[in-house]
N, C-alpha and C. Protein backbone atom coordinates (compact mmCIF):
# COMPACT_ATOMS: atom_id res chain seq x y z
N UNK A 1 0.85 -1.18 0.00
CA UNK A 1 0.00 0.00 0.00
C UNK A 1 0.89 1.24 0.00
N UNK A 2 0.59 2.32 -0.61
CA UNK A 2 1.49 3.39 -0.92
C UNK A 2 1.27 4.51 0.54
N UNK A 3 2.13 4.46 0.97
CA UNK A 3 2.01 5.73 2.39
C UNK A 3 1.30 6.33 2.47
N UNK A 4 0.68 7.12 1.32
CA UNK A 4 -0.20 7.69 1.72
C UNK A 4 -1.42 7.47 2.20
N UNK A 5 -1.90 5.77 1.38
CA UNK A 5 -3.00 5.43 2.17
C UNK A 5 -3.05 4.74 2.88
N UNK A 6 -1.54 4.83 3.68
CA UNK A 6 -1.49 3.47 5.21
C UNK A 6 -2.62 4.03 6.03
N UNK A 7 -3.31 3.55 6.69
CA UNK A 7 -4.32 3.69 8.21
C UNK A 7 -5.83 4.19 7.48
N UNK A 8 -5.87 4.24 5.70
CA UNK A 8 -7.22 4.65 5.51
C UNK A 8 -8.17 3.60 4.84
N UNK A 9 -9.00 3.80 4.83
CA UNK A 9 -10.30 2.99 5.32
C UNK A 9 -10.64 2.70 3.15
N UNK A 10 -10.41 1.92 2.61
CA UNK A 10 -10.31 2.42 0.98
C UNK A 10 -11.88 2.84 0.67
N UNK A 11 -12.41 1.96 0.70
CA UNK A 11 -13.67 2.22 0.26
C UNK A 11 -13.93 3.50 0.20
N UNK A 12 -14.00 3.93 1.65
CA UNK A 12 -14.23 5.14 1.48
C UNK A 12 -13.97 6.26 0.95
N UNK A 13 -12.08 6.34 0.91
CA UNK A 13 -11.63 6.72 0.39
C UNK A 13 -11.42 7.13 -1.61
N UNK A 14 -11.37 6.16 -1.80
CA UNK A 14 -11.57 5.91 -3.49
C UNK A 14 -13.18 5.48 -3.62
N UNK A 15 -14.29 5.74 -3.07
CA UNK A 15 -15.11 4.97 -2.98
C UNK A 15 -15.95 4.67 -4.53
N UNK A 16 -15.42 5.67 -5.84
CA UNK A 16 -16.09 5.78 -7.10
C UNK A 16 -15.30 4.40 -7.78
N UNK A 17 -14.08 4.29 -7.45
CA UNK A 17 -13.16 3.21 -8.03
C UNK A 17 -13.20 2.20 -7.39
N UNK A 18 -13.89 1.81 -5.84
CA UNK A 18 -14.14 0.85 -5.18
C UNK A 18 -15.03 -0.02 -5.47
N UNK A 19 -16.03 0.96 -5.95
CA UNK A 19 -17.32 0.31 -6.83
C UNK A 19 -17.23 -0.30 -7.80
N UNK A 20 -16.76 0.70 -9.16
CA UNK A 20 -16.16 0.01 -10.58
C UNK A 20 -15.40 -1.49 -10.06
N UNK A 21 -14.60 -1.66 -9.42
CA UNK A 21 -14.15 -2.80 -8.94
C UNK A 21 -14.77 -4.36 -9.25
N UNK A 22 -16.15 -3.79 -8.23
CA UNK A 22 -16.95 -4.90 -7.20
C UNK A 22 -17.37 -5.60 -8.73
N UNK A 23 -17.62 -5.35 -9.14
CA UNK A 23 -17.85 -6.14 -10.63
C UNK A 23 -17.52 -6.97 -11.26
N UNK A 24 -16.48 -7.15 -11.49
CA UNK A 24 -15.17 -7.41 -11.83
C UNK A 24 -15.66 -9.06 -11.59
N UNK A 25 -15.06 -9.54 -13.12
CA UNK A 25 -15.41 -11.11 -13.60
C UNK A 25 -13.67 -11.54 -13.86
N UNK A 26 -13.68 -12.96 -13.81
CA UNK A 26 -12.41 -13.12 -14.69
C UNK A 26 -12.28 -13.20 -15.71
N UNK A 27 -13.63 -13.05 -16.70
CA UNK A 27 -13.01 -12.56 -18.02
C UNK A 27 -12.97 -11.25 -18.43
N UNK A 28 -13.22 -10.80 -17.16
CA UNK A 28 -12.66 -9.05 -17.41
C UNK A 28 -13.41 -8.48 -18.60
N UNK A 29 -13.97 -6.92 -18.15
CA UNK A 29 -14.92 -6.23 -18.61
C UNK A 29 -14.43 -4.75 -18.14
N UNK A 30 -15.44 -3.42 -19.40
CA UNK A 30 -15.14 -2.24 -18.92
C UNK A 30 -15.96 -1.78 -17.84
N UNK A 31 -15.63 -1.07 -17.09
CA UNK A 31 -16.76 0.03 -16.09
C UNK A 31 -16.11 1.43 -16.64
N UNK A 32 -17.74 1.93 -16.55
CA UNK A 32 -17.46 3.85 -15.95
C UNK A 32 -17.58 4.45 -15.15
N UNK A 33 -16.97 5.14 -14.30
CA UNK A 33 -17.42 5.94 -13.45
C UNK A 33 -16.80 7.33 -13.17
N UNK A 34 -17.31 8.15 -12.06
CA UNK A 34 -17.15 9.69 -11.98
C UNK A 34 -16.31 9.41 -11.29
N UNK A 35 -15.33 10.63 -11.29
CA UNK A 35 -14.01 10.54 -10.07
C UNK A 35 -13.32 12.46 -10.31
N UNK A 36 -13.75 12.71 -9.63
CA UNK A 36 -13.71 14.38 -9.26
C UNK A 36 -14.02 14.55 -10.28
N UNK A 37 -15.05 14.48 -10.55
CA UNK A 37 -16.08 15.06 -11.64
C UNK A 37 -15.88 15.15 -13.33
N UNK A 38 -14.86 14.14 -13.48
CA UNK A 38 -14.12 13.55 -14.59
C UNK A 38 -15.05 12.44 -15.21
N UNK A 39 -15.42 11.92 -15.85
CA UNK A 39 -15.92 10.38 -16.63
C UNK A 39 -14.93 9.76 -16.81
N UNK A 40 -15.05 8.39 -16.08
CA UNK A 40 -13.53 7.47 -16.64
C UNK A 40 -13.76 6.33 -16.45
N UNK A 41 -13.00 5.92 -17.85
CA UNK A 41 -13.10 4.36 -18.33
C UNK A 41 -12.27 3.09 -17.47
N UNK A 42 -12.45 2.11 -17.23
CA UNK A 42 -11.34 0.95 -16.44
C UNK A 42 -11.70 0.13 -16.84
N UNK A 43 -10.69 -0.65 -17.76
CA UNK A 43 -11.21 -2.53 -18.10
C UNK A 43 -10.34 -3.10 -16.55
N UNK A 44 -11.66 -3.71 -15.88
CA UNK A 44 -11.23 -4.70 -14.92
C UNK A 44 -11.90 -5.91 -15.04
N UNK A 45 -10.65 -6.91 -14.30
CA UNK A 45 -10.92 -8.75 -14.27
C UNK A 45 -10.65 -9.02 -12.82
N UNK A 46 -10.45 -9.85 -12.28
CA UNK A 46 -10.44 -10.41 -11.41
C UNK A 46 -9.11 -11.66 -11.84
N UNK A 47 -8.14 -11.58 -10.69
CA UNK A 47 -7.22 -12.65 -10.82
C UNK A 47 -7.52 -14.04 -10.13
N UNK A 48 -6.83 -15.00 -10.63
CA UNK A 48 -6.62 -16.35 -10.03
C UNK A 48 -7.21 -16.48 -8.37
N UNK A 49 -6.38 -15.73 -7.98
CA UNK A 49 -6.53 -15.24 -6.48
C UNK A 49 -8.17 -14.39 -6.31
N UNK A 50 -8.76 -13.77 -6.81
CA UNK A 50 -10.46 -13.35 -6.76
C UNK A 50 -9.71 -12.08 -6.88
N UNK A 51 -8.71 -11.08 -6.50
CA UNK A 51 -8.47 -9.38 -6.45
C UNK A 51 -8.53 -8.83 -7.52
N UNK A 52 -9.73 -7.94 -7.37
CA UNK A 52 -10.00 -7.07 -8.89
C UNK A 52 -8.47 -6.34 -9.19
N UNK A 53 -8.58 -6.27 -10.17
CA UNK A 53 -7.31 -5.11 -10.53
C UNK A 53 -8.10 -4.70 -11.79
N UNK A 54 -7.95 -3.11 -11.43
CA UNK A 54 -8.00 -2.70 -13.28
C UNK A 54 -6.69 -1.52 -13.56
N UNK A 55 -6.81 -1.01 -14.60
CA UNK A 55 -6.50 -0.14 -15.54
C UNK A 55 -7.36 0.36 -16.57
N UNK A 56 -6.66 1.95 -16.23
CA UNK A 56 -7.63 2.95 -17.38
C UNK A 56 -7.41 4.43 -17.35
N UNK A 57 -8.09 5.34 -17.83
CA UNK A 57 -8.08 6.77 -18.09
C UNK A 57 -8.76 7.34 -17.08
């Protein structure tokens, strides 16, 4: 976890990208969502292990 978000709570924190997440299949799919008032794209999958990971704009 990157220092800055040692001791924070994520969800809450990222909570627009927490969501896009929860989705997340292993054959991997896009989500959209708002994030400071931006529109943005993320193809996320789900690994071996079940942890979403994505990437995107």
């Amino acid at each position: 976890v990157h220092p800055y978000l040692q001791g924070e709570y994520l969800p809450e924190k990222g909570a627009p990208i927490y969501q896009a997440l929860l989705p997340a299949t292993t054959e991997g799919g896009w989500v959209s969502y708002l994030w400071k008032g931006a529109k943005k794209h993320t193809y996320v999958r789900r690994t071996n292990s079940n942890l979403p990971v994505g990437s995107g704009n």
